[in-house]
Protein backbone atom coordinates (compact mmCIF):
# COMPACT_ATOMS: atom_id res chain seq x y z
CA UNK A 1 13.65 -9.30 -0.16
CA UNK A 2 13.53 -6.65 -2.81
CA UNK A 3 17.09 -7.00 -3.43
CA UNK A 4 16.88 -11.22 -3.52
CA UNK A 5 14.70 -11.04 -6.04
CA UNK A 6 17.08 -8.61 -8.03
CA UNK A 7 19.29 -11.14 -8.20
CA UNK A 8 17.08 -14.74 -7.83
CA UNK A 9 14.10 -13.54 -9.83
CA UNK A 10 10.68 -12.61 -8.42
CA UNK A 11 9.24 -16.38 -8.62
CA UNK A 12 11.03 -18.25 -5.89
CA UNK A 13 10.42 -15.63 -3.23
CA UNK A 14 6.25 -15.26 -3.83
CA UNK A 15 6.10 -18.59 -4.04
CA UNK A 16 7.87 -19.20 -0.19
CA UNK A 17 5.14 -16.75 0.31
CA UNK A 18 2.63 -18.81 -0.98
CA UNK A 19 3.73 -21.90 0.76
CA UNK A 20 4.04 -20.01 4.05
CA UNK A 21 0.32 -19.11 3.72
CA UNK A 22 -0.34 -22.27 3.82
CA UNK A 23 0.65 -22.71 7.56
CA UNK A 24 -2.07 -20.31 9.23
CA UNK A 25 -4.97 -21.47 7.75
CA UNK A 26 -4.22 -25.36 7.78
CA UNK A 27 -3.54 -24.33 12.07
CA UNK A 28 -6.88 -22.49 12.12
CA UNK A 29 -8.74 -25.37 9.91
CA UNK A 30 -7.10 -27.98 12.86
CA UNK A 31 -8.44 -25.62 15.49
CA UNK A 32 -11.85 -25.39 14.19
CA UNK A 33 -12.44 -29.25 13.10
CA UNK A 34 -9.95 -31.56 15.41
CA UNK A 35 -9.71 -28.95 18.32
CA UNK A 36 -6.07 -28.35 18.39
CA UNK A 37 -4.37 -25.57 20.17
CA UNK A 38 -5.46 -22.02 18.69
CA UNK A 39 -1.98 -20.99 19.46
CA UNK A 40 -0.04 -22.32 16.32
CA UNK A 41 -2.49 -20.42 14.43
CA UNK A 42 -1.94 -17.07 16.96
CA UNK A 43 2.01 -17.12 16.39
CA UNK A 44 2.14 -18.45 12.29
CA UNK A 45 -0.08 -15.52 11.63
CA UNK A 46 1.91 -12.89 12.39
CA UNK A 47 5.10 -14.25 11.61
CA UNK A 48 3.31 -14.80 8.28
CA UNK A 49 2.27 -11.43 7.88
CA UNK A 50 5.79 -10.21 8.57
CA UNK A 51 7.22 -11.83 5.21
CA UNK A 52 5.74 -9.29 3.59
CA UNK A 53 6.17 -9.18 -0.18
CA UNK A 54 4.43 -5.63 -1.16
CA UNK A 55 7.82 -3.95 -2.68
CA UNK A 56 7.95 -7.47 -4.65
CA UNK A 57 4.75 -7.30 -6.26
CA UNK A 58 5.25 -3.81 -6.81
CA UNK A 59 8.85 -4.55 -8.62
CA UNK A 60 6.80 -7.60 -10.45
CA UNK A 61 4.81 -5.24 -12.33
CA UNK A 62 7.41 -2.31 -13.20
CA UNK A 63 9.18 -5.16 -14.97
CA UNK A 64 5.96 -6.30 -16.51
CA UNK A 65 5.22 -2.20 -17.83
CA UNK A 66 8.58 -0.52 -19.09
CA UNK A 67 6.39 2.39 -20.34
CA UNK A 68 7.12 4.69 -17.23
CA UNK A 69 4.31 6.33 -18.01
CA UNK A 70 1.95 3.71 -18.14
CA UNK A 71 3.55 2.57 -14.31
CA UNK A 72 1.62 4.08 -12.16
CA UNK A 73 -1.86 3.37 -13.83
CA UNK A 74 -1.03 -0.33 -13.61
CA UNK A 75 -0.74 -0.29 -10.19
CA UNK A 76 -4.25 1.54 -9.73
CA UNK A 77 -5.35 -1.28 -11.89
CA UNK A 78 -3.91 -3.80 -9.51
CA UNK A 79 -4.93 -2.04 -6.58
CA UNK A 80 -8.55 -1.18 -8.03
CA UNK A 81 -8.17 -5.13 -8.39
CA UNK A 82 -7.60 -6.03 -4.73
CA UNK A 83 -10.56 -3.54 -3.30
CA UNK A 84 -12.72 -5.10 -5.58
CA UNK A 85 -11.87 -8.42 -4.03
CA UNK A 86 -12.01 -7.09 -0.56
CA UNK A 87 -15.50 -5.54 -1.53
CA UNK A 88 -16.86 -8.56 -2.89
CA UNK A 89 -15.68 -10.99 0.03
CA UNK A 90 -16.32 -9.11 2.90
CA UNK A 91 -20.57 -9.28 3.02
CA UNK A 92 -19.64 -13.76 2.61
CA UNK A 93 -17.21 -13.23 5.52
CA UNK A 94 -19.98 -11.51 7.74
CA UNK A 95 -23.01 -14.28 7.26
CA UNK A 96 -20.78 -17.32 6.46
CA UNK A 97 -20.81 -19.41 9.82
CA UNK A 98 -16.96 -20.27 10.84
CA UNK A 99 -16.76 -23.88 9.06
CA UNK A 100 -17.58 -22.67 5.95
CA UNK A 101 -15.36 -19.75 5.78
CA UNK A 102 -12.24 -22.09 6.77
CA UNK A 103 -12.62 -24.21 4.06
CA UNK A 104 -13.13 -21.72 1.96
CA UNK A 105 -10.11 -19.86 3.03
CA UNK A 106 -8.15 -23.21 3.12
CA UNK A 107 -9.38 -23.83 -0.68
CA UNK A 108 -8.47 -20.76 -2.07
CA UNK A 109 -4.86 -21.04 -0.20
CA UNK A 110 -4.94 -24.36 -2.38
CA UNK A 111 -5.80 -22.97 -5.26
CA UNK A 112 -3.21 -20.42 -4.69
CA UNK A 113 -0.79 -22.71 -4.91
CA UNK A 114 -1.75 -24.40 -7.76
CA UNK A 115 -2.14 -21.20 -9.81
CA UNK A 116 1.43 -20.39 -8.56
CA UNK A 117 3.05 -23.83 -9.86
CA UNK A 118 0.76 -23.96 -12.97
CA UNK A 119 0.96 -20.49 -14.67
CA UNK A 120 3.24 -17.95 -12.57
CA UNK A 121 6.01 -16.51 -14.76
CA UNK A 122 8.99 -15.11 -13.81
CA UNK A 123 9.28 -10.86 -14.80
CA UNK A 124 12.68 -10.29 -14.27
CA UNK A 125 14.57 -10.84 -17.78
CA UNK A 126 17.64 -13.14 -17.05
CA UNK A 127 19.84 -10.64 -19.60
CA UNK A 128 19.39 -7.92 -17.22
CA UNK A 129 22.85 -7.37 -16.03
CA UNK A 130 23.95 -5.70 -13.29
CA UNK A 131 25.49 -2.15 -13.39
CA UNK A 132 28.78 -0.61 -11.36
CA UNK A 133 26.21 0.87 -9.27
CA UNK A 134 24.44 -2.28 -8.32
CA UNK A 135 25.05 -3.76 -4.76
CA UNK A 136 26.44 -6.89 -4.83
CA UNK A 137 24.86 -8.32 -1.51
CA UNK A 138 21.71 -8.25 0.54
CA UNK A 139 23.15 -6.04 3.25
CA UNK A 140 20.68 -2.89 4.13
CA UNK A 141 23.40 -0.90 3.19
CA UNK A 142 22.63 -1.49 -0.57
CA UNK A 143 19.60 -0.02 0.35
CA UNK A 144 20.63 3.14 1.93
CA UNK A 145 23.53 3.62 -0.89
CA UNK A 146 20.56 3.61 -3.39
CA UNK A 147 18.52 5.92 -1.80
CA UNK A 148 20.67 8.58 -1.38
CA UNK A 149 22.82 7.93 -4.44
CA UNK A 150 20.30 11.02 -5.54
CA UNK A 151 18.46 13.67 -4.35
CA UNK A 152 15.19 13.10 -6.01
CA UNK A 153 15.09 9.55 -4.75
CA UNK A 154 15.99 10.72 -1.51
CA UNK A 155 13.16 13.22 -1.55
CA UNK A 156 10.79 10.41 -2.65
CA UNK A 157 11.65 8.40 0.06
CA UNK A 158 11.01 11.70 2.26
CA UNK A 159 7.64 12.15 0.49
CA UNK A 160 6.63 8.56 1.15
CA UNK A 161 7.82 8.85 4.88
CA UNK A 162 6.04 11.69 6.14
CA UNK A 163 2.57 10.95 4.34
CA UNK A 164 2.69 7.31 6.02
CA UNK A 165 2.75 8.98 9.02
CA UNK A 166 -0.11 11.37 8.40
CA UNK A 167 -2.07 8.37 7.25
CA UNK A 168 -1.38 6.30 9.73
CA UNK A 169 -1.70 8.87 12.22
CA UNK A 170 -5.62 9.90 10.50
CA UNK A 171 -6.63 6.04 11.07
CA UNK A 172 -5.41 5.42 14.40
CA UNK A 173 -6.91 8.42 15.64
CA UNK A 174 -10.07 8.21 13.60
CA UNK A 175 -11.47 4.77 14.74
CA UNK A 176 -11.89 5.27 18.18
CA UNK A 177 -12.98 9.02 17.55
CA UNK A 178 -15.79 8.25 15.53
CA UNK A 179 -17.01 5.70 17.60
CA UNK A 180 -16.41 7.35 20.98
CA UNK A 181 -17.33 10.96 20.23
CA UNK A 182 -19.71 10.96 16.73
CA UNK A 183 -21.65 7.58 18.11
CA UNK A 184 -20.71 6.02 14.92
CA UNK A 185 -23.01 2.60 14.57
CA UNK A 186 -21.21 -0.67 13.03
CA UNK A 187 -23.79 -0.43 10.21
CA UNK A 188 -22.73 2.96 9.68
CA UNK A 189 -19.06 2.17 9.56
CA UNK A 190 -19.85 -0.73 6.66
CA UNK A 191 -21.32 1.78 5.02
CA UNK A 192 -18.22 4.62 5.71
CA UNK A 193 -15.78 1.80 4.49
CA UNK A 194 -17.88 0.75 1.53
CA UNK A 195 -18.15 4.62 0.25
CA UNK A 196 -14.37 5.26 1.15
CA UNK A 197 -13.81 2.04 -0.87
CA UNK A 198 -15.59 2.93 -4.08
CA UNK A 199 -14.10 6.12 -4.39
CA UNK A 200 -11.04 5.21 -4.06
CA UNK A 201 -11.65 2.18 -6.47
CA UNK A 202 -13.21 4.36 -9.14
CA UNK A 203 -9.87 6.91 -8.65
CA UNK A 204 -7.38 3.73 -9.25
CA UNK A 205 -9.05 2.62 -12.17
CA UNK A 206 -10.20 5.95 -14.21
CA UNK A 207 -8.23 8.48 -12.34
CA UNK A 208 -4.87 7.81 -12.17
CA UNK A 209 -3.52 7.54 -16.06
CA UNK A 210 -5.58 10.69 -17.09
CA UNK A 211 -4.08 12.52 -14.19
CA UNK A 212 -0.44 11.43 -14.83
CA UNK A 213 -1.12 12.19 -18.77
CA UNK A 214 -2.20 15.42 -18.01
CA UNK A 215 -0.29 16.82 -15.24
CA UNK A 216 2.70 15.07 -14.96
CA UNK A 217 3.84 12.37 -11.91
CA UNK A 218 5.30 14.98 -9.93
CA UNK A 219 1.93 17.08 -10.49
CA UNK A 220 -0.15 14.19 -9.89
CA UNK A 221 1.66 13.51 -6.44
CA UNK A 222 1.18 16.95 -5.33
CA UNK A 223 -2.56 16.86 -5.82
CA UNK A 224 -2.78 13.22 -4.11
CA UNK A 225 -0.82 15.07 -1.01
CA UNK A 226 -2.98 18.71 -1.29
CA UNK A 227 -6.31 15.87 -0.49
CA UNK A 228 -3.96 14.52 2.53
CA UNK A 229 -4.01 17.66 3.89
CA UNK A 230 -7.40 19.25 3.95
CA UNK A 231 -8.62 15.25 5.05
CA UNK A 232 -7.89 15.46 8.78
CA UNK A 233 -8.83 18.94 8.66
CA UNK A 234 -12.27 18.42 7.21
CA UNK A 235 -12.62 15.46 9.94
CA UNK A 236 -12.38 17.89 12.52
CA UNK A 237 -15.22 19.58 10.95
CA UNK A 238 -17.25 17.14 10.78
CA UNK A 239 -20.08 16.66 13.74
CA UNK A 240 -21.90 13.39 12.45
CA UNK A 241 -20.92 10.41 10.65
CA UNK A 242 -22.99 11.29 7.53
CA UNK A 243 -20.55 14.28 7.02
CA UNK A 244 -17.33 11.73 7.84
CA UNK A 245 -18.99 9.94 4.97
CA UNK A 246 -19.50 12.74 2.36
CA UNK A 247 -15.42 13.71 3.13
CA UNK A 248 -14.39 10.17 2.58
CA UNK A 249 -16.10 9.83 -0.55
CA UNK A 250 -15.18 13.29 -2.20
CA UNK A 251 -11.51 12.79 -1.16
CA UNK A 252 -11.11 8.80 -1.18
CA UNK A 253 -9.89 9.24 -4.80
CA UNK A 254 -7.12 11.43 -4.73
CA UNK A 255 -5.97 9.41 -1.03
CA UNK A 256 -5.59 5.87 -3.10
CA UNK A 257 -4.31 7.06 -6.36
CA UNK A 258 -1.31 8.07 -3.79
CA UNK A 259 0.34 4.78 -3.55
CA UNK A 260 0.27 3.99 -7.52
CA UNK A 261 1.74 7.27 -8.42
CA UNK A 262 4.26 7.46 -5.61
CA UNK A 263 5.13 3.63 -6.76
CA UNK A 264 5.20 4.74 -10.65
CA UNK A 265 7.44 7.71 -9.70
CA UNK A 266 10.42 5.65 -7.63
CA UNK A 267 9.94 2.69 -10.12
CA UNK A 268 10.97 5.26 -12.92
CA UNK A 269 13.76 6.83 -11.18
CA UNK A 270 16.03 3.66 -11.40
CA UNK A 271 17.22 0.49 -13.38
CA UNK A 272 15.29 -2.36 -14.27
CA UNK A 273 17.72 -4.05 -12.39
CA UNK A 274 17.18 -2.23 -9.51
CA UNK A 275 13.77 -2.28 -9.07
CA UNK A 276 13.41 -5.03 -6.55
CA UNK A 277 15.53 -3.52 -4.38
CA UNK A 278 14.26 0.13 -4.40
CA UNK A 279 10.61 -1.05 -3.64
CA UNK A 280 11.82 -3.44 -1.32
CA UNK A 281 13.86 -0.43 0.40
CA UNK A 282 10.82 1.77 -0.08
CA UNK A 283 8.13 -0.42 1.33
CA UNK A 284 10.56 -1.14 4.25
CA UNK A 285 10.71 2.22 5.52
CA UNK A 286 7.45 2.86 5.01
CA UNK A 287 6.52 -0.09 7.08
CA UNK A 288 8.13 1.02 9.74
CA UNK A 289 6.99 4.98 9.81
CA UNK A 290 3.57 3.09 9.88
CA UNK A 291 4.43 1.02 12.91
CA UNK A 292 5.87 4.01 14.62
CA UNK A 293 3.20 6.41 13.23
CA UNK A 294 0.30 3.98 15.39
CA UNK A 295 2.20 3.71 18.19
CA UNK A 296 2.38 7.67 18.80
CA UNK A 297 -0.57 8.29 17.74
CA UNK A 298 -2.10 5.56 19.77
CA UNK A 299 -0.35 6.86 22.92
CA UNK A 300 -1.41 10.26 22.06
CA UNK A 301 -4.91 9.76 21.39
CA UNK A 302 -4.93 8.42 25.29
CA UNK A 303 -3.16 10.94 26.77
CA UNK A 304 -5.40 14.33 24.77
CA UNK A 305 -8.42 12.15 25.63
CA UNK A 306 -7.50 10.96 29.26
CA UNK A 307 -8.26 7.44 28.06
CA UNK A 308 -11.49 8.77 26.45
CA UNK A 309 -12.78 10.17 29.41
CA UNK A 310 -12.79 13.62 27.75
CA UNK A 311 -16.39 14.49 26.90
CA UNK A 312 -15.25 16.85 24.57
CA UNK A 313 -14.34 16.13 21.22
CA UNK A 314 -12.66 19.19 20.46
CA UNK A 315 -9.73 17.37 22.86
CA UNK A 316 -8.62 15.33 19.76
CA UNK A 317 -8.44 18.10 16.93
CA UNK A 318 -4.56 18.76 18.09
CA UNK A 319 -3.90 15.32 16.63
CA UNK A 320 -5.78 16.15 13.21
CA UNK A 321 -3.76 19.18 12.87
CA UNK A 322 -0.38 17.33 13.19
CA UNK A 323 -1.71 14.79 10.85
CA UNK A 324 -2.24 17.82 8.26
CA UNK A 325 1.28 19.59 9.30
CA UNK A 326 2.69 16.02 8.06
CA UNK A 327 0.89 16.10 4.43
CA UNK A 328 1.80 19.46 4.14
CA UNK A 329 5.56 19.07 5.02
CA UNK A 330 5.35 16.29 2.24
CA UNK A 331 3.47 18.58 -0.44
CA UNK A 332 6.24 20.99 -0.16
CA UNK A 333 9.06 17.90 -0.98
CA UNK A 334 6.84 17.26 -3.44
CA UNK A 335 6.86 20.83 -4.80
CA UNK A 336 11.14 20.77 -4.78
CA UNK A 337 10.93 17.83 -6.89
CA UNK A 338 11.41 18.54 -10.69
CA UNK A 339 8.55 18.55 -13.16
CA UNK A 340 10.01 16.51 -15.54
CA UNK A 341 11.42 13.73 -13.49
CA UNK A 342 15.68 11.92 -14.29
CA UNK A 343 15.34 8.65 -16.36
CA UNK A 344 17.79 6.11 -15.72
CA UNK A 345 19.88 4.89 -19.05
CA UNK A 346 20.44 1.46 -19.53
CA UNK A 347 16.44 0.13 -19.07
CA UNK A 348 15.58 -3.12 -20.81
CA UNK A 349 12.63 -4.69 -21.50
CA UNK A 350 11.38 -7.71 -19.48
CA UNK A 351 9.66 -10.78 -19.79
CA UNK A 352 5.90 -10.92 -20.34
CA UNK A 353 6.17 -7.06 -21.12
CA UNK A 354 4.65 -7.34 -24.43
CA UNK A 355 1.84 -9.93 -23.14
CA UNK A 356 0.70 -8.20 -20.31
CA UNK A 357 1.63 -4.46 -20.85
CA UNK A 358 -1.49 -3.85 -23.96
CA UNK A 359 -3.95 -5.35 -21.46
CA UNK A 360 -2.57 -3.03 -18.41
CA UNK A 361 -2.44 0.07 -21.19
CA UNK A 362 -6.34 -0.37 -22.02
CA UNK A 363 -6.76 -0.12 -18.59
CA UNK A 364 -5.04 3.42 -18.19
């Protein structure tokens, strides 16, 4: 998708994926009021789910901010952005009977849709040509020719690799541990999210431009990746849930401002032309380190545990220590990288750059 949208425009591709939306939750509203079959709703979701448009949005708004250094704290603001949404919905979601949250769901898709057809611009310029280096099809070899074109993006792609699967690995471990083995209550886990949640919130929106202004991107990255590290090792520390909570909040900061600054860093390592397709290629294999990352994990967690039989919690900390050996194999890619990272020549400015980006600047 990333590369489409290099070459059709961002528009027409978010808005299939607004239309698509639409199929889900007018199956679920059918379910819930007429009685239909659940099962429409049980397949569309998924399948929804798997047009996923993350490296688009993400491509969206490094053609919105041509500043690279101003990058990565717009996506902390757009992140910081979608927590606060998820924040402010969930409590609703919880005392809302089912009715009422399908039509509210179904309302919002609507009003989606006419946001989309209303006010949505298209961010990629039209003038942007395309360079010698640009592939001239969709094939996922235009991918892989991009990513090792250089060594630093290579790296990047590394770096982003081996930290989804210590993350990944951390929460598919971590649900079932806390519950099985620190008794964790389902009030207590609101309130683990909610904490995790507002640190990591108040790091996307005040922490990331300061710490890209005064380290550097490549010095910023290596701090996000020193907190991956000592994370599943202060887990296995921890013997209650209260202490699970005081980790999450000191280190919830420096876990989310990860994403922005790893997205700011490969955004500013090639053409605006290119952008699509490197966050398309980006988000794609980090998709699927996820996928893999919770199925090992998953099958791990069983087998250390003997299906969580295993009164003894000290049975999991194996898993927490791989976890770390995977943030600390990316740290050290992240150390090889240079300070002062390659710019690309030939970067024009795109449409609704000098609307948007003094708004987005503020912000950082």
């Amino acid at each position: 998708l990333g590369s489409v949208t290099d070459r059709l425009g961002r528009r027409p591709v978010i808005g299939i994926r607004a239309w698509l939306s639409l199929v889900p939750i007018v199956a679920l509203t059918l379910h819930v009021f007429l009685g239909t079959t659940l099962w429409v709703f049980l397949v569309a979701s998924p399948a929804f789910r798997a047009f996923d448009v993350s490296g688009v949005l993400l491509a969206i708004i490094a053609d919105i901010i041509t500043e690279p250094s101003a990058r990565a704290a717009a996506v902390g603001i757009f992140a910081t952005w979608c927590i606060t949404v998820v924040v402010l919905t969930l409590p609703f979601a919880g005392v809302l009977p089912m009715w009422a949250s399908v039509v509210v769901s179904l309302v919002a898709t609507l009003l989606k849709l006419v946001f989309f057809h209303s006010a949505f611009q298209e961010t990629r310029s039209p003038a942007l040509g395309h360079s010698a280096a640009t592939p001239r099809t969709f094939a996922p070899g235009a991918a892989m020719s991009l990513l090792v074109r250089d060594s630093v993006i290579l790296r990047v792609a590394l770096v982003l690799v081996l930290s989804s699967l210590s993350c990944t690995g951390v929460n598919t471990v971590l649900s079932p541990y806390l519950t099985g083995y620190l008794g964790l209550t389902r009030g207590a886990g609101v309130g683990l999210l909610l904490a995790s949640l507002g640190s990591g919130a108040l790091g996307l929106a005040a922490g990331v431009g300061p710490l890209v202004r005064g380290i550097g991107e490549v010095g910023a990255l290596q701090v996000c990746l020193s907190a991956s590290i000592a994370f599943p090792l202060l887990l296995a520390g921890c013997s209650c849930p209260e202490q699970v909570g005081i980790v999450a909040t000191l280190l919830g900061a420096p876990l989310f401002m990860f994403l922005p600054i790893v997205s700011g860093i490969k955004s500013n390592l090639v053409r605006e032309e290119e952008q699509g397709l490197v966050q398309g290629a980006l988000a794609c294999i980090s998709n699927f380190a996820t996928a893999a990352s919770d199925v090992i994990f998953g099958v791990l967690y069983r087998h250390v545990t003997v299906n969580g039989t295993d009164p003894d919690r000290t049975s999991v900390f194996p898993l927490f220590f791989v976890c770390s050996g995977l943030a600390a194999a990316s740290w050290l890619l992240a150390c090889s990288l240079p300070r002062k990272l390659p710019r690309p020549s030939g970067c024009l400015t795109s449409v609704g750059a000098d609307v948007l980006q003094p708004l987005l600047h503020a912000g950082a």
